[in-house]
C-alpha atoms as a PDB file:
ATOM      1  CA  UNK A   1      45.781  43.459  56.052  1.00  0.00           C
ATOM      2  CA  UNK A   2      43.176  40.607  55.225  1.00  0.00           C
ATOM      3  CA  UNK A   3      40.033  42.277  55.356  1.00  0.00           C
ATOM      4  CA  UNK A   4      41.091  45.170  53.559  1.00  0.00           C
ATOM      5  CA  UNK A   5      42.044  42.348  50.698  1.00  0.00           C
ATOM      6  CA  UNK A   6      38.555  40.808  51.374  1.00  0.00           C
ATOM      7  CA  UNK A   7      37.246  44.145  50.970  1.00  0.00           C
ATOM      8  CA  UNK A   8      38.496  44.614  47.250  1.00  0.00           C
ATOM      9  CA  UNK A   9      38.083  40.908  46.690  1.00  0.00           C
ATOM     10  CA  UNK A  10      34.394  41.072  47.551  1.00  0.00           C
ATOM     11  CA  UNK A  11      34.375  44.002  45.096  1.00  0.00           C
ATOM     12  CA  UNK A  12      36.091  42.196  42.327  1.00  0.00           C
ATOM     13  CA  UNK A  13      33.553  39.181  42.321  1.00  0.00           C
ATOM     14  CA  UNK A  14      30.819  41.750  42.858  1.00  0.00           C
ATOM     15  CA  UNK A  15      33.039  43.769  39.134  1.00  0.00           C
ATOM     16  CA  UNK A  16      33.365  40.191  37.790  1.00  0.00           C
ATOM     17  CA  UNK A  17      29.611  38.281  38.197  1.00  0.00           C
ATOM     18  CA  UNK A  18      27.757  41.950  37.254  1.00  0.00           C
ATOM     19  CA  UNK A  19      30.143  43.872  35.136  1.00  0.00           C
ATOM     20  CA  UNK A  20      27.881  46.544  34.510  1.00  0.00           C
ATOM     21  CA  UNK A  21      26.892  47.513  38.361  1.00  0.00           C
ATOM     22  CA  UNK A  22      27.792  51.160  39.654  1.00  0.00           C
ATOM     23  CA  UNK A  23      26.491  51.218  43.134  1.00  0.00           C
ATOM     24  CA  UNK A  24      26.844  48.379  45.851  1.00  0.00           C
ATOM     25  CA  UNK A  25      25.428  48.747  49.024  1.00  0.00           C
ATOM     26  CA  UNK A  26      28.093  48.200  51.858  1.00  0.00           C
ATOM     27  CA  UNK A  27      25.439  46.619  54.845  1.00  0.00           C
ATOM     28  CA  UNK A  28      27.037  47.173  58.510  1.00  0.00           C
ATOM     29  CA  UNK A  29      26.635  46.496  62.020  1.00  0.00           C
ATOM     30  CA  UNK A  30      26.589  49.766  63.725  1.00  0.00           C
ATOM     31  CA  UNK A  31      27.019  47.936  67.190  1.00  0.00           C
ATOM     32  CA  UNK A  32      30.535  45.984  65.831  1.00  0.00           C
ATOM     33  CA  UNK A  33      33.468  48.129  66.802  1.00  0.00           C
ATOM     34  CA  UNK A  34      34.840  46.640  63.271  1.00  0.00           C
ATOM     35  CA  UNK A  35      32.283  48.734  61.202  1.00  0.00           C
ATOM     36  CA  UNK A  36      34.281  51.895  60.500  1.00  0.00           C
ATOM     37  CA  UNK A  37      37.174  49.777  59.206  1.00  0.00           C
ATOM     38  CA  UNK A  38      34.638  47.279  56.907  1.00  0.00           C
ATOM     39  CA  UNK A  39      33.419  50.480  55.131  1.00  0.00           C
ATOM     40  CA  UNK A  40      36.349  51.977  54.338  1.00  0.00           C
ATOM     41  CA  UNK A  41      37.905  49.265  53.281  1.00  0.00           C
ATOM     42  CA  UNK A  42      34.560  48.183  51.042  1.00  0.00           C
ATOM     43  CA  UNK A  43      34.858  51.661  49.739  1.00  0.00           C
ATOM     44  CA  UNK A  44      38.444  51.720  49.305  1.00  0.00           C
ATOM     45  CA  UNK A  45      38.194  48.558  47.250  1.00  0.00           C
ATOM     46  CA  UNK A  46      35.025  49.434  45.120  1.00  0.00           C
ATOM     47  CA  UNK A  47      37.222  52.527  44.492  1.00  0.00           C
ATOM     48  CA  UNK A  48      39.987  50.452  43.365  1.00  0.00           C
ATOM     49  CA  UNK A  49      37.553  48.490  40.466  1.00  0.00           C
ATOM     50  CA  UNK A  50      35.083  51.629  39.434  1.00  0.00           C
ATOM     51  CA  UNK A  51      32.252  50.894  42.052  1.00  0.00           C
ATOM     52  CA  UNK A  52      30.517  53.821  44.331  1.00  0.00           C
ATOM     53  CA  UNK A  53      29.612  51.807  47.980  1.00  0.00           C
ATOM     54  CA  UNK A  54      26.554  53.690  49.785  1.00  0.00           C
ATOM     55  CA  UNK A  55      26.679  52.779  53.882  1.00  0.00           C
ATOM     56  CA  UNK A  56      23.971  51.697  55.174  1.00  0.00           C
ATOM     57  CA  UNK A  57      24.268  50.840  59.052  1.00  0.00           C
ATOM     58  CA  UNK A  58      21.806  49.169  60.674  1.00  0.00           C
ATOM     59  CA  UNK A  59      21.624  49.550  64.768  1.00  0.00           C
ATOM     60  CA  UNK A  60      19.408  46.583  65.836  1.00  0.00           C
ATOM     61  CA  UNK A  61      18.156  43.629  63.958  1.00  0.00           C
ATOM     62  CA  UNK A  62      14.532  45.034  64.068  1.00  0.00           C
ATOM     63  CA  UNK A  63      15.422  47.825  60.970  1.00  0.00           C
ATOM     64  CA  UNK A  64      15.854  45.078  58.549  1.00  0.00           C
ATOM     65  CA  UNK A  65      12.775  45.243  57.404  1.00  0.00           C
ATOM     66  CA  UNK A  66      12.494  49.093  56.796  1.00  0.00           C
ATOM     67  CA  UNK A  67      16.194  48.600  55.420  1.00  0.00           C
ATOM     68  CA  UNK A  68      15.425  46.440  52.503  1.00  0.00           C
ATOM     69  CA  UNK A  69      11.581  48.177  52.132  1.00  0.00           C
ATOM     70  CA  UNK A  70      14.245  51.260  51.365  1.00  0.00           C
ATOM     71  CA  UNK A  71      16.758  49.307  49.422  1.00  0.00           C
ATOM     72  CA  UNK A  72      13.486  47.562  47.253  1.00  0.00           C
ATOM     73  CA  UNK A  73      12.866  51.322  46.532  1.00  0.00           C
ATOM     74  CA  UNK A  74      16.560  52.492  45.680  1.00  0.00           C
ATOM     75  CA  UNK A  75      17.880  49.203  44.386  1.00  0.00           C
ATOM     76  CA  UNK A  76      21.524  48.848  44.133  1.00  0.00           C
ATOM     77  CA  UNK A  77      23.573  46.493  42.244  1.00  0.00           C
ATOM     78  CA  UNK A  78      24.555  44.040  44.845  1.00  0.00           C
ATOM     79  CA  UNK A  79      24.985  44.413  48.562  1.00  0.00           C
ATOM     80  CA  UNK A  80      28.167  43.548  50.718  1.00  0.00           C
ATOM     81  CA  UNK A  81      27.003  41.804  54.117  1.00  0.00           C
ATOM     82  CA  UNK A  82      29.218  42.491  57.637  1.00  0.00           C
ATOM     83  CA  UNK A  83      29.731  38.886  59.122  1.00  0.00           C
ATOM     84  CA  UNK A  84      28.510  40.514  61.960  1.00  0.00           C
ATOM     85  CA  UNK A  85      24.726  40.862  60.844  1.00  0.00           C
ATOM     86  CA  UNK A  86      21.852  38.680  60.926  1.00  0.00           C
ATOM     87  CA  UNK A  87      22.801  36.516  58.156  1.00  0.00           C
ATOM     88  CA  UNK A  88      19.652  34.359  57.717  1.00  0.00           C
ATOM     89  CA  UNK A  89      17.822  37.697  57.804  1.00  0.00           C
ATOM     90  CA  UNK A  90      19.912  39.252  55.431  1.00  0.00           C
ATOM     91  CA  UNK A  91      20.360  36.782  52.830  1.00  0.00           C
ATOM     92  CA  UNK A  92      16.364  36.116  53.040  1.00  0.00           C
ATOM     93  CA  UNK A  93      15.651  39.861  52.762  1.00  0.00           C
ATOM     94  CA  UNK A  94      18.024  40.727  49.970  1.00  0.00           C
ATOM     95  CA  UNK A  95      16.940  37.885  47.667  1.00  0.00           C
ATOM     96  CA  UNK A  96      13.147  39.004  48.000  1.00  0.00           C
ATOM     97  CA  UNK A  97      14.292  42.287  46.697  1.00  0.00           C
ATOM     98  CA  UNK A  98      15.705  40.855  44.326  1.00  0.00           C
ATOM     99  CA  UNK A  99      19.733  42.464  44.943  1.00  0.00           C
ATOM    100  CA  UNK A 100      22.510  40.160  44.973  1.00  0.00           C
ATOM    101  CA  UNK A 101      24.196  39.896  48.268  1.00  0.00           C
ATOM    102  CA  UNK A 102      27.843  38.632  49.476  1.00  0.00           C
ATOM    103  CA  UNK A 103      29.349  38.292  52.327  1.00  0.00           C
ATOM    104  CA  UNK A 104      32.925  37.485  53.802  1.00  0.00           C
ATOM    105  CA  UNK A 105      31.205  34.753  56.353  1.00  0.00           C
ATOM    106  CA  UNK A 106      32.294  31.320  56.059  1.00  0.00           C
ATOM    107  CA  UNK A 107      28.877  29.598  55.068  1.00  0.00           C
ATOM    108  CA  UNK A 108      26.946  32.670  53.822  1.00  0.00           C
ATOM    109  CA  UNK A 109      25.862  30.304  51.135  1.00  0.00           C
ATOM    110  CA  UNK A 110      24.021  27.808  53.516  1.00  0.00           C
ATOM    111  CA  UNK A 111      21.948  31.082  54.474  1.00  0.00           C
ATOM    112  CA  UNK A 112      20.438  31.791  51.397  1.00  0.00           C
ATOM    113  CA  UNK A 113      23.333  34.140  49.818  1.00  0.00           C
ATOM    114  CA  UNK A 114      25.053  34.094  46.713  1.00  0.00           C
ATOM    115  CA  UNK A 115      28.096  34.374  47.432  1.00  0.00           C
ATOM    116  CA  UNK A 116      30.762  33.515  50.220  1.00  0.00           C
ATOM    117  CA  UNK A 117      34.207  34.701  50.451  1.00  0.00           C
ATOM    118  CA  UNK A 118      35.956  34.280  54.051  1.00  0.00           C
ATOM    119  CA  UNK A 119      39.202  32.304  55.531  1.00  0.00           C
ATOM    120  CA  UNK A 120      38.920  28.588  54.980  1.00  0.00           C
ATOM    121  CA  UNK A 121      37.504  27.010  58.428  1.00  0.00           C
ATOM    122  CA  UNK A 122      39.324  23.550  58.312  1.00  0.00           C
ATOM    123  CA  UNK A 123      42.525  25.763  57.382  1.00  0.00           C
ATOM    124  CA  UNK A 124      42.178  27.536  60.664  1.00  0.00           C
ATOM    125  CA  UNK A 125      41.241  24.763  62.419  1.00  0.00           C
ATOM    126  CA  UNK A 126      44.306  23.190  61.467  1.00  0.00           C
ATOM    127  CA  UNK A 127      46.386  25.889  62.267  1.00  0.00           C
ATOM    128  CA  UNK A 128      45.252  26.669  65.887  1.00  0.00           C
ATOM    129  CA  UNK A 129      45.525  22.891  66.805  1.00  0.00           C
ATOM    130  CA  UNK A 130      49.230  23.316  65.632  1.00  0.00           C
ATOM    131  CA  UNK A 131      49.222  26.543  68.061  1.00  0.00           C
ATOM    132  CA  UNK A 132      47.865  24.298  70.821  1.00  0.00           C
ATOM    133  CA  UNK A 133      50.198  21.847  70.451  1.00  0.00           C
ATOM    134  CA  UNK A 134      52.803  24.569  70.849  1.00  0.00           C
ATOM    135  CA  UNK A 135      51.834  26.028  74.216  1.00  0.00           C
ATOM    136  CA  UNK A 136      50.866  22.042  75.128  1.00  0.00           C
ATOM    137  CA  UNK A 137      54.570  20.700  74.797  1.00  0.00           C
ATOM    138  CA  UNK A 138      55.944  24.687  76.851  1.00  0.00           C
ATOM    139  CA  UNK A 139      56.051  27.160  74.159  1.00  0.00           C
ATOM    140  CA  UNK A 140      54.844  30.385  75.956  1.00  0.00           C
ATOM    141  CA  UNK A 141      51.909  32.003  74.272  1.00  0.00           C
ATOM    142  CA  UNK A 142      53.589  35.457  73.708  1.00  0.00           C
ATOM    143  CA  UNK A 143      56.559  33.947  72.202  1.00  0.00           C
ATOM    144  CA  UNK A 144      54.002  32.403  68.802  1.00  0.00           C
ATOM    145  CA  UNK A 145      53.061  34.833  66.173  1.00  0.00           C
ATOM    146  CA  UNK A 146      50.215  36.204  65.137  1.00  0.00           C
ATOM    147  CA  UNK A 147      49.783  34.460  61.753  1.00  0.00           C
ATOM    148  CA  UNK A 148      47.445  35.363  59.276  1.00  0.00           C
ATOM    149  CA  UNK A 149      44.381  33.229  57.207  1.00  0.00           C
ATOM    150  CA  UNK A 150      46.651  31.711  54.600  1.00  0.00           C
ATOM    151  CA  UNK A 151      44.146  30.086  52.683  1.00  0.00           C
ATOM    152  CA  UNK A 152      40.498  31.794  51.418  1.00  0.00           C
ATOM    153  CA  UNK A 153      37.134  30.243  49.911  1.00  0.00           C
ATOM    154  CA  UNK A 154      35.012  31.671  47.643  1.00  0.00           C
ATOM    155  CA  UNK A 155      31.623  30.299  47.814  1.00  0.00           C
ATOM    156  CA  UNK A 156      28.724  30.351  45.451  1.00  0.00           C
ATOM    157  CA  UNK A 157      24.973  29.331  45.755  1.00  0.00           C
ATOM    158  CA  UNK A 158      23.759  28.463  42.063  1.00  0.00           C
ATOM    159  CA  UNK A 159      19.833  28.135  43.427  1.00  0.00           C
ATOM    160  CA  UNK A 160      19.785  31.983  44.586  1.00  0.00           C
ATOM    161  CA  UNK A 161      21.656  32.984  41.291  1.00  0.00           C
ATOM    162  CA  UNK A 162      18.678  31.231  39.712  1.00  0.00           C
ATOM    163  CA  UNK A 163      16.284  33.163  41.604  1.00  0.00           C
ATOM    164  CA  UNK A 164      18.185  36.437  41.461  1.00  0.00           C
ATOM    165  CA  UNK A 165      18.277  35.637  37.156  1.00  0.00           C
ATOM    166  CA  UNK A 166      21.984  35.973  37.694  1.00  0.00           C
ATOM    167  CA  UNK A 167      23.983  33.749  35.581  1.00  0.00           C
ATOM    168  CA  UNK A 168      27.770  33.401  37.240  1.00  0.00           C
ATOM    169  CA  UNK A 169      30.336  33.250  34.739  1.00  0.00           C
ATOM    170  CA  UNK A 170      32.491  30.463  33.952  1.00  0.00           C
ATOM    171  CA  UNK A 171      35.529  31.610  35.205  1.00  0.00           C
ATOM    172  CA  UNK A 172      34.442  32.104  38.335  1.00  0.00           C
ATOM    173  CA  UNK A 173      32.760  28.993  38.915  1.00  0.00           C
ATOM    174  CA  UNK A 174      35.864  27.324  37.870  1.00  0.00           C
ATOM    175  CA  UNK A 175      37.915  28.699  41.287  1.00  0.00           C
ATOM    176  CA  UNK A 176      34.846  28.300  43.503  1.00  0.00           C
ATOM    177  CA  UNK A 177      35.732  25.921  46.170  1.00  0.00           C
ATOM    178  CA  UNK A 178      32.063  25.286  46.999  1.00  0.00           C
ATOM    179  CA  UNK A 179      28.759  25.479  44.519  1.00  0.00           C
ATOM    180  CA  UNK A 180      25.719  25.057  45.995  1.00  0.00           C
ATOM    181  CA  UNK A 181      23.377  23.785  43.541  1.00  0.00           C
END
């Protein structure tokens, strides 16, 4: 499925911008029913490019604080964000200790984080207006499949590689579909 590929891809960028990392923290929102799955699939896909993930779940907003005090303290190579967190927090957090964080939110980047890679909004857009239409002109709902993000952006904010000292290599600059500068 897609987030298992966002997953690995979030691992490969992670493989590809800081080829010497072992250890990425894999941040999740222990209230999101969709937590299990984002870990094992973060694992799964760190697996799949030589990365260990440590878990770290975090229950309420207010244990963001002690989170990154810990994280400061046992700093891993990057961090991978769930969506479903406090991004402003997070991305504010992680780049005062200093650990590169990504994320597969649309707009991560805006937030203060280096890197985005999530389903292209106007893409979806696009496609549920063409779903619309369909149920608009009698198509019944349960007769349209269930189709899939076809399109992906990856995302990249230049001012908090700055910051983090992190210099993004060419190649992947080159497919970003949005630099921040």
């Amino acid at each position: 499925g897609t987030s298992a590929e966002l997953g690995r891809k979030c691992m490969e960028l992670v493989r590809e911008i800081l080829p010497s990392a072992k250890i990425v923290v894999t941040m999740a929102n222990g209230r999101d029913t969709f937590s299990r799955p984002f870990l094992e699939l973060t694992r799964t896909g760190g697996e799949a490019v030589g990365l260990a993930t440590r878990p770290l779940v975090i229950m309420a907003p207010e244990q963001l604080p002690e989170a990154f005090d810990e994280l400061a303290r046992n700093r891993p190579d990057a961090l991978i964000v769930q969506p479903s967190l406090p991004r402003r927090s997070v991305a504010a957090l992680a780049l005062g200790a200093n650990i590169p964080a990504l994320s597969v939110a649309n707009g991560f980047i805006h937030e203060g984080g280096l890197i985005s890679y999530a389903a292209s909004e106007p893409d979806l857009y696009r496609r549920a207006a063409a779903i619309a239409d369909r149920v608009l002109k009698g198509t019944p709902p349960s007769l349209i499949p269930i189709e899939l993000p076809s399109k992906y952006e990856l995302q990249v904010n230049l001012k908090t590689a700055r910051a983090l000292g992190l210099s993004v290599p060419e190649h992947v600059l080159a497919r970003a579909d949005e630099l921040i500068e």
